[in-house]
C-alpha atoms as a PDB file:
ATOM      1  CA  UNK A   1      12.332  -7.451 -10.353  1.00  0.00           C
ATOM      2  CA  UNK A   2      11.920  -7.492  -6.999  1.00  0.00           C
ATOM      3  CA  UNK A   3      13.266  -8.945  -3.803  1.00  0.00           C
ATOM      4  CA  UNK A   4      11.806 -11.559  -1.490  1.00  0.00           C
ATOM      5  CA  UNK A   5      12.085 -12.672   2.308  1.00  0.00           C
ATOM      6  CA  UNK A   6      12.862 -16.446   3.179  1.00  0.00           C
ATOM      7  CA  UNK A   7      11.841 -18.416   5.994  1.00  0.00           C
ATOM      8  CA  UNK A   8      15.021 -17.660   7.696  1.00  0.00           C
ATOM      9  CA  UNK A   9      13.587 -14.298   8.136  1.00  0.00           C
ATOM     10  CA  UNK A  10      14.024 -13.927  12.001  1.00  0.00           C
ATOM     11  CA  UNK A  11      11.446 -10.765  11.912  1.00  0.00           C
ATOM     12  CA  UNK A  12      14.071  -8.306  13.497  1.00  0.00           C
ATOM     13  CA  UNK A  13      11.945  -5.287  11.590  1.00  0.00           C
ATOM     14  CA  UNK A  14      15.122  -3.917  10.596  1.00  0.00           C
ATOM     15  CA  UNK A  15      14.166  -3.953   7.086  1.00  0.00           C
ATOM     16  CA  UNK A  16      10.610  -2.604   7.129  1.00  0.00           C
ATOM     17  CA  UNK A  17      12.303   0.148   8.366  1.00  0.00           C
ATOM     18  CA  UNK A  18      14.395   1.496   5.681  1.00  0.00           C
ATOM     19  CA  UNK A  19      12.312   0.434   2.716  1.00  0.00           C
ATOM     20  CA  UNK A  20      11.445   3.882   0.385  1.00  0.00           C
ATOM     21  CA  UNK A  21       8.648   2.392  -0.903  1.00  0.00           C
ATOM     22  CA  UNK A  22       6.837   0.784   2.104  1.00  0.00           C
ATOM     23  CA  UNK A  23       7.196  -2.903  -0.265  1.00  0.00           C
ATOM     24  CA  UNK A  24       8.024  -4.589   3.068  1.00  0.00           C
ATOM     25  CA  UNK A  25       4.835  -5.308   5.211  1.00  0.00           C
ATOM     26  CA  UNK A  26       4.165  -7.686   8.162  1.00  0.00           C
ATOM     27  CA  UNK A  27       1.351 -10.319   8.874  1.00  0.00           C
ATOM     28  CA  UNK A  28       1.109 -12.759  12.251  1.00  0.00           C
ATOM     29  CA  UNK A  29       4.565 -12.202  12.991  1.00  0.00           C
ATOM     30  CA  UNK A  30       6.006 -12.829   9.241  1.00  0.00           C
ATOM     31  CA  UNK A  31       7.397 -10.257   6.656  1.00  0.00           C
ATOM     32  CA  UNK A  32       6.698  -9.962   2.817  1.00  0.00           C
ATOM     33  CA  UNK A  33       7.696  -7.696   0.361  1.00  0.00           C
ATOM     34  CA  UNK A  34       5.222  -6.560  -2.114  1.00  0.00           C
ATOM     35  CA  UNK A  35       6.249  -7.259  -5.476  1.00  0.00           C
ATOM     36  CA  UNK A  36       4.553  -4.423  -7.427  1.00  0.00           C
ATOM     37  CA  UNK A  37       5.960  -1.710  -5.278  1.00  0.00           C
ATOM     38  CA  UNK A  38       9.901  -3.282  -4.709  1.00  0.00           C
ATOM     39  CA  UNK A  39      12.239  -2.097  -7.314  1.00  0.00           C
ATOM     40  CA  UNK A  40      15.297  -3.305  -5.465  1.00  0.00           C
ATOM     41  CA  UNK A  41      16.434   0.164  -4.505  1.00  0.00           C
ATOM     42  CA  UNK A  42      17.618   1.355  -8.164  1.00  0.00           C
ATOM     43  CA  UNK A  43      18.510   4.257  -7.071  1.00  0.00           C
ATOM     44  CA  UNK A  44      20.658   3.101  -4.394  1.00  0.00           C
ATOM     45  CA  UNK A  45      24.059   1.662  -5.391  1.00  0.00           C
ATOM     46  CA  UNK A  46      25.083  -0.024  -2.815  1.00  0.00           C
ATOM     47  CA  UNK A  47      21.652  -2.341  -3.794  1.00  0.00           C
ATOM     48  CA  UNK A  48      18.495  -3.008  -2.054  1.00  0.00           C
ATOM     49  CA  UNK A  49      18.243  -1.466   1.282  1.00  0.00           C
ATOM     50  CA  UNK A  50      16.984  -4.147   3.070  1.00  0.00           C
ATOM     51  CA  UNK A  51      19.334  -6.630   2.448  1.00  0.00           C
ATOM     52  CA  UNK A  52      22.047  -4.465   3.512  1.00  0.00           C
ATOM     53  CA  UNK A  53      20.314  -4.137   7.001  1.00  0.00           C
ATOM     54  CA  UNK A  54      19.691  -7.376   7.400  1.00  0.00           C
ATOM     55  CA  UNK A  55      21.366  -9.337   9.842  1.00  0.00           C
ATOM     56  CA  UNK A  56      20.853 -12.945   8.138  1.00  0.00           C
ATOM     57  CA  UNK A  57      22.460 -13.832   5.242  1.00  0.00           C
ATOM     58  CA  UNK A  58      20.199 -14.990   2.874  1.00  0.00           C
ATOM     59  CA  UNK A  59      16.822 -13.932   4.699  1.00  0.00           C
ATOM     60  CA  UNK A  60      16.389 -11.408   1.878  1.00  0.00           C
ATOM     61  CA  UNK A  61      17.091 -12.740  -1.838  1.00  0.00           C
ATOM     62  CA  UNK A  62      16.523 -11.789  -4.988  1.00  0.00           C
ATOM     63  CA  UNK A  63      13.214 -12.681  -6.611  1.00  0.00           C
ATOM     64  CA  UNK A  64      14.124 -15.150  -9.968  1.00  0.00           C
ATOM     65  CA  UNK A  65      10.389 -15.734 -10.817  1.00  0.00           C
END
């Protein structure tokens, strides 16, 4: 599984920035996660890092596909 960013997204870079695996990229101003390198922090227990930094609830959600 991985995690995805939504259009409400407001680009703050806060998550690129504590992502261990460098899944979070950005392209003209929008951010995507890369799906084959996002494990949703497993290791972490708290969950996935970048939803914990975010500032927007539900800007970051889990991927269901």
């Amino acid at each position: 599984m991985s995690c995805q960013i939504t259009a409400l997204c407001m680009a703050c870079y806060n998550c690129q920035a504590v992502c261990p695996r460098g899944a979070i990229v950005e392209q003209d101003g929008r951010f995507a996660i890369r799906v084959r390198r996002c494990n949703e922090c497993r290791e972490n227990v708290q969950g996935p890092r970048c939803r914990l930094v975010c500032p927007v609830e539900g800007a970051i959600c889990r991927n269901v596909s």
